[in-house]
Protein backbone atom coordinates (compact mmCIF):
# COMPACT_ATOMS: atom_id res chain seq x y z
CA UNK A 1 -7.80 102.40 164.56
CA UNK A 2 -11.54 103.08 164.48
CA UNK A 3 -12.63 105.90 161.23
CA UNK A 4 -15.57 106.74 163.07
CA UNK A 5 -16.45 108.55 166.08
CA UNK A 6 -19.02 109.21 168.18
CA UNK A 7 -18.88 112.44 169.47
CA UNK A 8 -21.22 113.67 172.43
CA UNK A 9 -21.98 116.63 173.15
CA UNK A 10 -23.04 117.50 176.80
CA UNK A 11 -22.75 120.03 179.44
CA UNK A 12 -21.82 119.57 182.93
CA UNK A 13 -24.51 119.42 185.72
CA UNK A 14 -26.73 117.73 183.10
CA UNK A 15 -28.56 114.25 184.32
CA UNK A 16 -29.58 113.30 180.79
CA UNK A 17 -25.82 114.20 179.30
CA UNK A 18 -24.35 112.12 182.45
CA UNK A 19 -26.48 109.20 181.98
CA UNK A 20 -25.96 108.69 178.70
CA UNK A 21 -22.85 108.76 178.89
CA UNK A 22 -22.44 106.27 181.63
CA UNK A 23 -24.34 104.23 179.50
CA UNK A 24 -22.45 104.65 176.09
CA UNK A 25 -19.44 103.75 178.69
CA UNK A 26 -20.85 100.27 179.04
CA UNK A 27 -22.02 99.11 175.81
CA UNK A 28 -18.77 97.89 173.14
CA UNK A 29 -19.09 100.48 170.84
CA UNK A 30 -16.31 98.52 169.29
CA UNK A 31 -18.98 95.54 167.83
CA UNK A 32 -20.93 97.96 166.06
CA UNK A 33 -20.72 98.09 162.43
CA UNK A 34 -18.89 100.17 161.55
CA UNK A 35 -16.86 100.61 165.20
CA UNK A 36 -16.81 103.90 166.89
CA UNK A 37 -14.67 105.39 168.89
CA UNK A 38 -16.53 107.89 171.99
CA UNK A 39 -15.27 110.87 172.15
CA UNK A 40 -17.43 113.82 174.64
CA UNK A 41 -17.66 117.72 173.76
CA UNK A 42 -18.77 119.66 176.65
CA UNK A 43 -20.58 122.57 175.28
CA UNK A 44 -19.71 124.76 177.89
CA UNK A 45 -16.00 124.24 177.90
CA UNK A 46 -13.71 127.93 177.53
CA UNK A 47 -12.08 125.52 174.60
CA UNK A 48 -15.40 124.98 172.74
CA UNK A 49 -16.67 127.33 170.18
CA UNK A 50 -19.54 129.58 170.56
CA UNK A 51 -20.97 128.09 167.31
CA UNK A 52 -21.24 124.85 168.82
CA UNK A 53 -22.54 126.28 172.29
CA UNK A 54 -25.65 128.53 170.13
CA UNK A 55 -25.98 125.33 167.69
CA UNK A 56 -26.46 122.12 170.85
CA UNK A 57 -27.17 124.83 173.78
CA UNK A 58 -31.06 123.85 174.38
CA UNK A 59 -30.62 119.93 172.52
CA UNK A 60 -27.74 118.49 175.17
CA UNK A 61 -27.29 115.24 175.03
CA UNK A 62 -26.49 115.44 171.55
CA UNK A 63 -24.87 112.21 169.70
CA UNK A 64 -22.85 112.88 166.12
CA UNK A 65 -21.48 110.65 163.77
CA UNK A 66 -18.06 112.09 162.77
CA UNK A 67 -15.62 110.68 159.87
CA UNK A 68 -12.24 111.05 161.56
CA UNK A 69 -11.12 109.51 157.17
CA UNK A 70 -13.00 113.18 155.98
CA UNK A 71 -13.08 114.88 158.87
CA UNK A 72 -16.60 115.69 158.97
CA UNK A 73 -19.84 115.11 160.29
CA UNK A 74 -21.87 111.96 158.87
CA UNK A 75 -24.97 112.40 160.56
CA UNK A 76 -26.70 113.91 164.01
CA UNK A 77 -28.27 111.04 165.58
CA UNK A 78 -32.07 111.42 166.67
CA UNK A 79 -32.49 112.09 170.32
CA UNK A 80 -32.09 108.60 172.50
CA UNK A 81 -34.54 107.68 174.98
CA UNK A 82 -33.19 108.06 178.39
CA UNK A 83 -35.48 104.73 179.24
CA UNK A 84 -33.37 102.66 176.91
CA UNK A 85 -30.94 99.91 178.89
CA UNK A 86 -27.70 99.65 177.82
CA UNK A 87 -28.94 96.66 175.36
CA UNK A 88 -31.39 98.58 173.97
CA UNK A 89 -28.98 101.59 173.40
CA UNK A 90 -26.48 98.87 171.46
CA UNK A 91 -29.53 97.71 169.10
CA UNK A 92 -30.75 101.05 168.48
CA UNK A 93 -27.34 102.23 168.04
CA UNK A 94 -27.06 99.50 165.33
CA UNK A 95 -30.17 100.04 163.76
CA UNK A 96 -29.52 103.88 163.29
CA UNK A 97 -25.99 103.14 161.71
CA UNK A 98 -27.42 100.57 159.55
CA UNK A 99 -29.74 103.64 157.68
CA UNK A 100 -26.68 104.93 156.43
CA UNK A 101 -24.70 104.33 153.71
CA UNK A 102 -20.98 104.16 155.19
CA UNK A 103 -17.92 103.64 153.30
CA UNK A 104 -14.98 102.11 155.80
């Protein structure tokens, strides 16, 4: 079982949430180091908080490093370029996690 997700949050009707999603979808998430697990937050969902709707409201597609070990938030990722391939995404995936320290 993976410690470490990767939680995005999107809205429905939203192009840039959808396509990166689609792409996250494709790449192994599973060969990164450390492995993460997707898991999506729509914003606008009645189950969501209105915290998290005021916090990612105007930022959608946001991507979040969560510790499923702590329960917690590692780190908010910087904003993705929507021009990346779904190579590209991997590497700069990898390259982002690999700025951290992370204890498995």
């Amino acid at each position: 079982m993976n410690t470490f997700q990767l939680i995005l949050y999107t809205r429905k009707e939203c192009c840039l949430c959808k396509g990166l999603e689609d792409r996250l979808r494709k790449i192994s998430l599973n060969d990164l180091s450390p492995p993460l697990e997707l898991d999506l937050i729509d914003i606008d969902d009645l189950d969501a908080s209105d915290e998290l709707k005021l916090r990612y409201d105007m930022e959608v597609p946001v991507m979040v490093l969560w510790s499923k070990k702590n329960n917690k938030a590692i780190m908010k990722f910087p904003r993705v370029s929507p021009r990346l391939n779904d190579q590209g995404l991997f590497l700069w995936l990898q390259q982002a996690l690999s700025k951290i320290h992370i204890s498995v």
